[in-house]
Protein backbone atom coordinates (compact mmCIF):
# COMPACT_ATOMS: atom_id res chain seq x y z
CA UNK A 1 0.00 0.00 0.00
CA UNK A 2 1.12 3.49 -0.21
CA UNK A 3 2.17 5.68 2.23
CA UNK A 4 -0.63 8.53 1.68
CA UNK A 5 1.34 10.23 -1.36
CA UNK A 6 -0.59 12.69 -3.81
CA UNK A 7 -1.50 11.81 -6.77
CA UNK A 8 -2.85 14.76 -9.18
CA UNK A 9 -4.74 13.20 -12.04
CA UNK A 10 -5.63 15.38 -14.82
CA UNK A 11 -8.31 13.93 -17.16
CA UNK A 12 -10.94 15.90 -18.90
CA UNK A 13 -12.85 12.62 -19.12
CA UNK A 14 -14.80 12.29 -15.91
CA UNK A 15 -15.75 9.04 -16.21
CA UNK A 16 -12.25 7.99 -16.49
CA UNK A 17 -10.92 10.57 -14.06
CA UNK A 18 -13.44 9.01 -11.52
CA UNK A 19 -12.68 4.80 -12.08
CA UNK A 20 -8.40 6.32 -11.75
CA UNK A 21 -9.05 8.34 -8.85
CA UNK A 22 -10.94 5.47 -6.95
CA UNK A 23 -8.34 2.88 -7.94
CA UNK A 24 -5.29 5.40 -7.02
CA UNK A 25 -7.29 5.82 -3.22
CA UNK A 26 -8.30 1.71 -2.80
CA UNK A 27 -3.81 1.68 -3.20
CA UNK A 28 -3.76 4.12 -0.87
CA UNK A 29 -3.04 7.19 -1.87
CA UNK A 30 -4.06 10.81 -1.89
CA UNK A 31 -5.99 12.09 -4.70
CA UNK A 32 -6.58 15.62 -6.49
CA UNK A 33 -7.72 16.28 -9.45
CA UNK A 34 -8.16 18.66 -12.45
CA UNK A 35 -10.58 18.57 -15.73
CA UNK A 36 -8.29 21.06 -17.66
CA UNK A 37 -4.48 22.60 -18.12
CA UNK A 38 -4.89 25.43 -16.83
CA UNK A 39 -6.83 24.10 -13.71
CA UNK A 40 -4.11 21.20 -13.52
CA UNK A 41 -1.41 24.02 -13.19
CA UNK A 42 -3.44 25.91 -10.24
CA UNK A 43 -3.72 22.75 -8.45
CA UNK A 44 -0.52 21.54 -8.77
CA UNK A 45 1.23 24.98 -7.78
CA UNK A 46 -1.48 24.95 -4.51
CA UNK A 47 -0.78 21.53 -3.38
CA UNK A 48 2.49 20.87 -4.85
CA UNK A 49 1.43 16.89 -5.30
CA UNK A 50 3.81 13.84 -5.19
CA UNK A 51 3.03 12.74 -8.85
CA UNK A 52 1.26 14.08 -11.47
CA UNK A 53 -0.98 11.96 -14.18
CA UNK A 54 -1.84 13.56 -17.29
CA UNK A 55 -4.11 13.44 -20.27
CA UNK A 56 -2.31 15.24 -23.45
CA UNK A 57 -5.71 16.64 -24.98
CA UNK A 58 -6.71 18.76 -23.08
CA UNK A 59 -8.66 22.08 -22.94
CA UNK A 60 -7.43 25.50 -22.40
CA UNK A 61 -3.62 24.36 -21.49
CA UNK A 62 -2.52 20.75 -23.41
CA UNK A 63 -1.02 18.51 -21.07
CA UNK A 64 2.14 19.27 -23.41
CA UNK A 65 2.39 22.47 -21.77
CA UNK A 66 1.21 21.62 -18.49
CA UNK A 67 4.62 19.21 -18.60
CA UNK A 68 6.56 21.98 -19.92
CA UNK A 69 5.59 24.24 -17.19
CA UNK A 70 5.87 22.39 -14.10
CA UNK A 71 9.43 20.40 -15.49
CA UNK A 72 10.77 24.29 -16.27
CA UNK A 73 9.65 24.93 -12.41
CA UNK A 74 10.63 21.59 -10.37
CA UNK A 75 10.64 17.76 -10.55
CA UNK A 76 7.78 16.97 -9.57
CA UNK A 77 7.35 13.48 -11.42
CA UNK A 78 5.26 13.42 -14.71
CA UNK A 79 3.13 9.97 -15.98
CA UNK A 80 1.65 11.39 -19.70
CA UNK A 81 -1.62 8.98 -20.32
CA UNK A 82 -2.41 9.38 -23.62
CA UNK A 83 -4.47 8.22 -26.68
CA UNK A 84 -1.40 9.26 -28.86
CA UNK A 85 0.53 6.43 -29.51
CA UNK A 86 3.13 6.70 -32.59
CA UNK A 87 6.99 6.60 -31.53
CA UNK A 88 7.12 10.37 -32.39
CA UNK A 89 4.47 11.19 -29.57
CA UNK A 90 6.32 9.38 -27.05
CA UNK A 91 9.70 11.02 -27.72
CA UNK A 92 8.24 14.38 -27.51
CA UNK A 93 5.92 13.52 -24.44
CA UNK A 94 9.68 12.95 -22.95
CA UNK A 95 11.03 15.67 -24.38
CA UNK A 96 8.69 18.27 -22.51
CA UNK A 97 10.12 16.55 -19.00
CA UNK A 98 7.39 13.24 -18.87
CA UNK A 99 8.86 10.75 -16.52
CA UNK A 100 6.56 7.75 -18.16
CA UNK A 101 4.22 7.66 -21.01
CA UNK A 102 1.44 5.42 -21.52
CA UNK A 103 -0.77 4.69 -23.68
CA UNK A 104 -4.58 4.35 -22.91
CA UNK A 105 -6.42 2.22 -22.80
CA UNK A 106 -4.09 0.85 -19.55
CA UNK A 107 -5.16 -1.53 -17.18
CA UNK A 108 -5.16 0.26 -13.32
CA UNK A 109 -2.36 -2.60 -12.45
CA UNK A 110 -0.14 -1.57 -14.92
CA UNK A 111 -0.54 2.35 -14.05
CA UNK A 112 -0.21 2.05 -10.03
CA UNK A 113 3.12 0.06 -11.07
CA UNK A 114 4.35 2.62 -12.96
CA UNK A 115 3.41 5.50 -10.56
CA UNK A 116 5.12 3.14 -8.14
CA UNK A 117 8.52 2.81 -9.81
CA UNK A 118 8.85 6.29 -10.27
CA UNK A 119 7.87 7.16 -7.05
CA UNK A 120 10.67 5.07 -6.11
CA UNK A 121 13.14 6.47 -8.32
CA UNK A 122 12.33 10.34 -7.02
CA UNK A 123 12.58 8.99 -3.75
CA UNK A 124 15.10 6.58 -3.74
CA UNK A 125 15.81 4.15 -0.62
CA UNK A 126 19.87 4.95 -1.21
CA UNK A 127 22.25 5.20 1.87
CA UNK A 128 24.20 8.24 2.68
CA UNK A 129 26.73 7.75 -0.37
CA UNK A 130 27.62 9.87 -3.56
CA UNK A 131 29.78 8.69 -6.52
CA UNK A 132 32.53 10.62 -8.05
CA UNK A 133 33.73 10.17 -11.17
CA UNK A 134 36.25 13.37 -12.39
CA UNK A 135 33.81 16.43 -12.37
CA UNK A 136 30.98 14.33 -12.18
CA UNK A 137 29.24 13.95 -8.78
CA UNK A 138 25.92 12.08 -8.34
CA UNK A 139 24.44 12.32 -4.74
CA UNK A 140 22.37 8.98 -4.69
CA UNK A 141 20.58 9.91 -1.40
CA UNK A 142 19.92 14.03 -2.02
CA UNK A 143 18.79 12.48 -5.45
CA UNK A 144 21.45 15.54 -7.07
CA UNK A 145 23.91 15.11 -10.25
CA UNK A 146 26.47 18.08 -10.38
CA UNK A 147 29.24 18.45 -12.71
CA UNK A 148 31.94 21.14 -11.97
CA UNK A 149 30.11 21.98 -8.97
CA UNK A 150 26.81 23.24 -11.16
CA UNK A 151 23.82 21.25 -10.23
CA UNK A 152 22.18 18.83 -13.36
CA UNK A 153 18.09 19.41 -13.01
CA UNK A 154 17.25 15.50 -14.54
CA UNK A 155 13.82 13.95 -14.01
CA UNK A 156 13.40 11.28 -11.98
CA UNK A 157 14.49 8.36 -14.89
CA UNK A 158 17.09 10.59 -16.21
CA UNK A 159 18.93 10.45 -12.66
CA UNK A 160 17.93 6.86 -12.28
CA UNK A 161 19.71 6.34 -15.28
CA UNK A 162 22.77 8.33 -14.48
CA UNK A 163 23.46 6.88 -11.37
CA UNK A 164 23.47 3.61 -12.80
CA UNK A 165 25.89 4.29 -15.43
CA UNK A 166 27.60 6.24 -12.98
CA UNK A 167 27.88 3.21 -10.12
CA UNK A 168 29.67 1.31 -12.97
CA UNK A 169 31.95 3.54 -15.21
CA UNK A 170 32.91 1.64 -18.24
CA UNK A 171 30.43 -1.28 -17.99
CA UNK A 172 28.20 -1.10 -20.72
CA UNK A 173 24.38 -1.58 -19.97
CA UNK A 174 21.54 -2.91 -22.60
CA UNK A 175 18.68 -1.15 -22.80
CA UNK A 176 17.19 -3.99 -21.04
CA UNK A 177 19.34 -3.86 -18.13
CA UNK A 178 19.17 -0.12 -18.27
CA UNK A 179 15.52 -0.16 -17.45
CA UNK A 180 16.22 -2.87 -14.44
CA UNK A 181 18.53 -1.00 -13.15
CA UNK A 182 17.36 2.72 -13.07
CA UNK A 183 13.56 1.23 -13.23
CA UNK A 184 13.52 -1.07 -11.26
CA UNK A 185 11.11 -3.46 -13.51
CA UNK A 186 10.48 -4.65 -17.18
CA UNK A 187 7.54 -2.79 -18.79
CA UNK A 188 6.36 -3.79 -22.31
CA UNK A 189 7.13 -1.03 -24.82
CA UNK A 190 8.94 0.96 -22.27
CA UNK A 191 12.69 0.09 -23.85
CA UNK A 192 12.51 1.97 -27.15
CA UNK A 193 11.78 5.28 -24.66
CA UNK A 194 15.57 4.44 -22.68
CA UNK A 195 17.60 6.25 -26.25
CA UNK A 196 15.23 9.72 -25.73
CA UNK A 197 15.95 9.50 -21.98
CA UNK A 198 19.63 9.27 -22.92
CA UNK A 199 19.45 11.72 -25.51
CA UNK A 200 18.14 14.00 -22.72
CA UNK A 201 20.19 13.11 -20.29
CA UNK A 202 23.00 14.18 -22.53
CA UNK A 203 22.06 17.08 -23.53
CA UNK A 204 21.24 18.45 -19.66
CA UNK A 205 25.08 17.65 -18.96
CA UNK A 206 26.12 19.73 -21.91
CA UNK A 207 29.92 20.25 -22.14
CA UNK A 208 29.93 16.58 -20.63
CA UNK A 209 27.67 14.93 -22.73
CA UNK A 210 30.29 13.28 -24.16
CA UNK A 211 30.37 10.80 -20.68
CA UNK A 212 27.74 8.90 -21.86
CA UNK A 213 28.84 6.80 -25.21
CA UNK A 214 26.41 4.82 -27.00
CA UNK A 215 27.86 1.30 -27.74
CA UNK A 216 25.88 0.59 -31.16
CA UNK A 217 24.20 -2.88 -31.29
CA UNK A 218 24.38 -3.06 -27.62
CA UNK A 219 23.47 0.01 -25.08
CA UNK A 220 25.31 2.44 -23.37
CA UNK A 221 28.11 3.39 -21.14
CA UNK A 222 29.90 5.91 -18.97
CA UNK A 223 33.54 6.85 -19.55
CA UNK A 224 35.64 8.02 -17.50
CA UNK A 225 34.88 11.69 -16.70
CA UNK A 226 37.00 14.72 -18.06
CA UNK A 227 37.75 18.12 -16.09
């Protein structure tokens, strides 16, 4: 069961907001919830919830923008639920700061797993530790990636991901494993999203993007760091 987290759903289907929002409580948690964008972004800068679900069509504010806004703001995790479901939906549902995308329909199961995992990965259950690696630092228990004493803002799965490449410099991960280990789980369809997460992840470390090296018919790895 959960431990009494909130859960901000954002659905303009009532129906559908109501059978998620019943589900999300019977697991335990905390629910709010808004019928539009604009009314999602009220609520969420009010209540500042643990985890925010959210429809893509919406009216007045899309959930794109909803995304863009709170990810430009904090990191307050992001599940996109959507009808849209071609590859370049997904990538750009990530690109705007989504933490997990799926598509509807979705069985309740499969969603409280998902809001599970990344609850887990924003909050992760890590000892007192950080790894160094050159200029690199990942705190695994302040859940903060610096590099040259800057702070990294990463959503929750693009840390997750760092610090796993980061526990094990020079080991190179599938995609598979990749998903294990910064996931936590195996979801169906969730491995072709791991290369925009990377590709994100990248691009937020910017002068040291070149630490994470793509190792073609494989995965990935993390080299050595650089001052």
């Amino acid at each position: 069961m959960a431990a009494g987290e909130r859960i901000l759903v954002v659905e303009d289907d009532a129906a559908l907001r109501e059978v998620i929002e019943a589900y999300l409580r019977g697991e335990g948690y905390a629910t709010l919830q808004a019928a539009d964008g604009a009314e999602a972004l009220r609520s969420w800068q009010a209540e500042q919830p643990d985890l925010i679900v959210l429809d893509w069509m919406l009216p007045a504010v899309s959930g794109l923008d909803v995304a863009r806004q709170v990810r430009a703001a904090g990191r307050t995790p992001i599940i996109m639920l959507t009808a849209r479901n071609e590859d370049p939906d997904v990538v750009l549902g990530l690109e705007m700061g989504a933490d997990d995308y799926l598509v509807k329909p979705v069985s309740m199961r499969q969603l409280v797993a998902r809001i599970r995992a990344v609850l887990r990965r924003a909050r992760p259950d890590a000892e007192d530790a950080q790894v160094r690696i050159g200029e690199l630092t990942v705190d695994l228990a302040g859940h903060v990636a610096e590099w040259a004493g800057q702070p990294v803002a990463l959503t929750a799965t693009e840390f997750g991901l760092l610090a796993a490449l980061a526990a094990h410099p020079g080991r190179v991960f599938s995609r598979l494993q990749l998903m294990e280990a910064a996931i936590g789980d195996y979801y169906e369809g969730y491995e072709r999203t791991i290369d925009s997460h990377i590709s994100h992840l990248r691009h937020k470390l910017g002068a040291a993007e070149g630490l994470i090296q793509t190792v073609h018919g494989i995965g990935y790895k993390l080299v050595a760091a650089r001052s």
